[in-house]
Protein backbone atom coordinates (compact mmCIF):
# COMPACT_ATOMS: atom_id res chain seq x y z
CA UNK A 1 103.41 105.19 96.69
CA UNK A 2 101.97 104.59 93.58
CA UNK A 3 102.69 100.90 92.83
CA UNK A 4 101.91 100.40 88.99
CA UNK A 5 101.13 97.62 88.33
CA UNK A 6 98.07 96.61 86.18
CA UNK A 7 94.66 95.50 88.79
CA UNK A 8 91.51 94.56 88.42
CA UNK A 9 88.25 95.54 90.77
CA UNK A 10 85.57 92.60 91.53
CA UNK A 11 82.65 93.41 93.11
CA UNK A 12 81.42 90.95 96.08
CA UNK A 13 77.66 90.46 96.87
CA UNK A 14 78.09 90.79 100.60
CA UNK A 15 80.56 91.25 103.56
CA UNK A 16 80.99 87.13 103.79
CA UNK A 17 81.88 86.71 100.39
CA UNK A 18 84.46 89.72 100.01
CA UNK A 19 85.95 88.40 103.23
CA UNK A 20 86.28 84.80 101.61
CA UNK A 21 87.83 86.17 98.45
CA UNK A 22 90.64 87.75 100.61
CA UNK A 23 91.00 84.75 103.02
CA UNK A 24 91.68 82.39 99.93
CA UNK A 25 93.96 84.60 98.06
CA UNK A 26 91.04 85.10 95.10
CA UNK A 27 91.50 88.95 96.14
CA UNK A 28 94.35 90.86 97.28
CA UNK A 29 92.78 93.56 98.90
CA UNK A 30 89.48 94.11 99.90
CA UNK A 31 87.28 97.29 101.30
CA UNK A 32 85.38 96.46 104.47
CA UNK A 33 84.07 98.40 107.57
CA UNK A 34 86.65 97.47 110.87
CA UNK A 35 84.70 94.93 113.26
CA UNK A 36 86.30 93.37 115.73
CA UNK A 37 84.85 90.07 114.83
CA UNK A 38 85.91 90.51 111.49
CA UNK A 39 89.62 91.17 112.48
CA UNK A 40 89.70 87.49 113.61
CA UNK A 41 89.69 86.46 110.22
CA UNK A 42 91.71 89.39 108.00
CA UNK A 43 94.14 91.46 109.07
CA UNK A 44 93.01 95.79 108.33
CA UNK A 45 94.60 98.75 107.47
CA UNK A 46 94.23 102.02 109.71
CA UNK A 47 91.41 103.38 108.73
CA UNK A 48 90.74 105.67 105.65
CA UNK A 49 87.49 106.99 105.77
CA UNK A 50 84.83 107.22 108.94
CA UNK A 51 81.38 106.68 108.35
CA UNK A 52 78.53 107.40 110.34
CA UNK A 53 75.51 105.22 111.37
CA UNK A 54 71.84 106.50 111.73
CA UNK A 55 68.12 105.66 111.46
CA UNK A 56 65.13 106.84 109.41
CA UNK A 57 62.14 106.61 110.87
CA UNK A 58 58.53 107.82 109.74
CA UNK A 59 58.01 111.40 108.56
CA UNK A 60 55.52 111.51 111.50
CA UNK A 61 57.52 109.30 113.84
CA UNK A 62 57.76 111.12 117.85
CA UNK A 63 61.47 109.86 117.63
CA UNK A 64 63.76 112.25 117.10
CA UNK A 65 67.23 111.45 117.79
CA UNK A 66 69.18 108.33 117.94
CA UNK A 67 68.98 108.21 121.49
CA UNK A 68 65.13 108.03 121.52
CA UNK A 69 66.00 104.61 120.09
CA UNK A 70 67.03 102.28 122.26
CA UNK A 71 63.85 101.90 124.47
CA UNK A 72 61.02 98.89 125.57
CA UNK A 73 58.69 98.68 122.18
CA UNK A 74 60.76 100.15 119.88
CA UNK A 75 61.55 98.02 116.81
CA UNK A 76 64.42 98.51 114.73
CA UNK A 77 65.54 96.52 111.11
CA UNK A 78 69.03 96.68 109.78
CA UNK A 79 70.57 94.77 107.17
CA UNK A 80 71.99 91.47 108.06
CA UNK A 81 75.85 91.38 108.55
CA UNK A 82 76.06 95.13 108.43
CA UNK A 83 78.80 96.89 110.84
CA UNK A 84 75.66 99.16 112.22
CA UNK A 85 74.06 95.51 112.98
CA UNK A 86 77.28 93.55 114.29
CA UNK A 87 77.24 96.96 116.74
CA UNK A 88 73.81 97.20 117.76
CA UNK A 89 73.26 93.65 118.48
CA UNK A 90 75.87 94.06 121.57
CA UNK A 91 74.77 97.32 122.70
CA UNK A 92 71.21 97.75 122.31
CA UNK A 93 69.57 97.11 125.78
CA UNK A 94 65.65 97.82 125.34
CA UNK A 95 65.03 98.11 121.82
CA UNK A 96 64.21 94.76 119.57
CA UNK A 97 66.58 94.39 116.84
CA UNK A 98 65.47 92.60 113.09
CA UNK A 99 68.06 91.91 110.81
CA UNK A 100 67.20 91.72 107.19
CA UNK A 101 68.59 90.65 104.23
CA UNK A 102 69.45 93.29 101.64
CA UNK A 103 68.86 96.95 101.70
CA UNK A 104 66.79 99.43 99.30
CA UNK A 105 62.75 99.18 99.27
CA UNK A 106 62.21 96.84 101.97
CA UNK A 107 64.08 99.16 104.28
CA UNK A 108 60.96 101.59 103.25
CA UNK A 109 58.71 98.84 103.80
CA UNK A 110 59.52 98.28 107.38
CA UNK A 111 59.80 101.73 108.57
CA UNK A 112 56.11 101.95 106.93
CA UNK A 113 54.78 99.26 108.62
CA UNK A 114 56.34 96.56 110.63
CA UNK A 115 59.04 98.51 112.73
CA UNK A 116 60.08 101.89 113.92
CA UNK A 117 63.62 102.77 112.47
CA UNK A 118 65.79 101.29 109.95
CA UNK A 119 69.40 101.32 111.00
CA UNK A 120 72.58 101.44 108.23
CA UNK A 121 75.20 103.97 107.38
CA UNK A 122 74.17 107.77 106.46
CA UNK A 123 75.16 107.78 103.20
CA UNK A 124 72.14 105.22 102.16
CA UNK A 125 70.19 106.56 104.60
CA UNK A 126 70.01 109.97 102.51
CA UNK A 127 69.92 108.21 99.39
CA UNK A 128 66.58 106.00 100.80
CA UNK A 129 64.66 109.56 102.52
CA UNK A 130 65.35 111.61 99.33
CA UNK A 131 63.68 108.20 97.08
CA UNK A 132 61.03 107.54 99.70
CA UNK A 133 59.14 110.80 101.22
CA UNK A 134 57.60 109.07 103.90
CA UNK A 135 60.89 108.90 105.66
CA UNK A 136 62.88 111.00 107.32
CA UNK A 137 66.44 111.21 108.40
CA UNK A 138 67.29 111.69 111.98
CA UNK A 139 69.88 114.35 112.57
CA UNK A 140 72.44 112.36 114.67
CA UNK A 141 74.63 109.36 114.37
CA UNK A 142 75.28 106.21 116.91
CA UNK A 143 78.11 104.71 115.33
CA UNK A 144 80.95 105.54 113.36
CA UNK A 145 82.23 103.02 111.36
CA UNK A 146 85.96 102.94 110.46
CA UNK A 147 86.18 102.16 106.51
CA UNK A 148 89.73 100.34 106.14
CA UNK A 149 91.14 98.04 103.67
CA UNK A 150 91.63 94.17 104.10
CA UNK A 151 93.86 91.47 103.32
CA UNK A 152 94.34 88.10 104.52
CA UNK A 153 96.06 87.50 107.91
CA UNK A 154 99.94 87.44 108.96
CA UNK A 155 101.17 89.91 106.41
CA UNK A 156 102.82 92.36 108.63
CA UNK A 157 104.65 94.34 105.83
CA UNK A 158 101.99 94.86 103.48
CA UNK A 159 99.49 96.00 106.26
CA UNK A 160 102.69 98.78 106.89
CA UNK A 161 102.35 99.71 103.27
CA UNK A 162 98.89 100.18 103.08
CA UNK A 163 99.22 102.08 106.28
CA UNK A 164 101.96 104.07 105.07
CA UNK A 165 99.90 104.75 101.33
CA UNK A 166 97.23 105.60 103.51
CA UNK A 167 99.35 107.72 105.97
CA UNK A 168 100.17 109.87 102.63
CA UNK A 169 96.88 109.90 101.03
CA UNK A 170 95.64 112.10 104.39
CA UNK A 171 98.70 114.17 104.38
CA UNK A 172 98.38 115.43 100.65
CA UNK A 173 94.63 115.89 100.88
CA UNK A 174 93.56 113.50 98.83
CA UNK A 175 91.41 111.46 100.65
CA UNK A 176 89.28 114.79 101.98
CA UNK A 177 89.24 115.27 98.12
CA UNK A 178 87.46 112.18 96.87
CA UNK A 179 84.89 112.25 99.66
CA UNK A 180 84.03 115.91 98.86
CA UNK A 181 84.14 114.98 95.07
CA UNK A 182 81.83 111.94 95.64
CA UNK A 183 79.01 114.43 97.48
CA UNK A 184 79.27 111.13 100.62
CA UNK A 185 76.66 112.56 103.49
CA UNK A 186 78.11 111.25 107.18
CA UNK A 187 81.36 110.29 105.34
CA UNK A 188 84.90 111.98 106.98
CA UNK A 189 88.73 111.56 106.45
CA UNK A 190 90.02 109.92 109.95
CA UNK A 191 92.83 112.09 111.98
CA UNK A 192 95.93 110.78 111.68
CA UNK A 193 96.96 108.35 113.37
CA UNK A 194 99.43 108.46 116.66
CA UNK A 195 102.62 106.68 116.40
């Protein structure tokens, strides 16, 4: 399904601006994590890669899984806008949630100090407890995140064709490929999907 035609990749600074680039035609396409508040405002693919949501905590922290989380006292941080933060602010029911702006060091600097788990997808997760020792990754997920693409709302036939390019991606093993080839931790190809 190979179009050919000549494109060019911008990056966005957040979830708000890639979303506004698609909405006013700027982009064509865009790569976003499925929310369902987000579907109000761009229509998404099916999904083309799952990714999974965890915490670090302290090396020496008594929690241990992600469902020693969500309890009275426990403070967790996650970036500001993320899909692991969209999620967790309707589920959580004891913990205290803090979003944050930005990710990197100051994720490090709350889980040393001012709260007890940083929340975001695995993948950064791994990246941030192999930089920072201090961390550590806990073993489980509480969210999987559907990665799709994007584009703005009330095109039914080109959400088919990305569905359809997608479709064939799966089926010929290419998408299983580039995860493995990128080295993603918590990162899957999604079954197919039922027609």
């Amino acid at each position: 399904m190979a179009l050919g035609v000549p494109f060019r990749i911008a990056p966005s600074a957040d979830v708000r601006g890639l979303m506004e680039a698609v909405k006013t035609h700027a982009a064509d396409l865009g790569f976003l994590a499925f929310d369902a508040m987000r579907a109000a405002e761009v229509d998404f693919s099916q999904p083309y890669a799952v990714a999974y949501n965890s915490y670090v905590v302290q090396a020496g922290s008594a929690l241990k899984s992600a469902a020693d989380i969500d309890r009275p006292g426990i403070r967790i941080a996650a970036p500001k806008g993320d899909s692991g933060e969209l999620y967790l602010s309707r589920t959580l029911q004891h913990a205290e949630l803090k979003s944050i702006q930005g990710l990197g060091p100051e994720a490090h600097r709350r889980c040393s100090g001012r709260d007890d788990a940083y929340a975001t997808n695995r993948q950064r997760l791994s990246e941030m407890a192999t930089r920072f020792p201090g961390l550590r990754l806990l073993p489980d997920n509480f969210f999987a995140v559907e990665q799709a693409m994007v584009i703005a709302k009330g095109n039914a036939a080109a959400v088919d064709f990305l569905n359809g390019f997608i479709d064939d991606a799966r089926a010929s093993g290419f998408l299983k490929t580039v995860i493995e080839r990128a080295k993603l931790s918590g990162v899957e190809a999604p079954p197919a999907r039922k027609r």
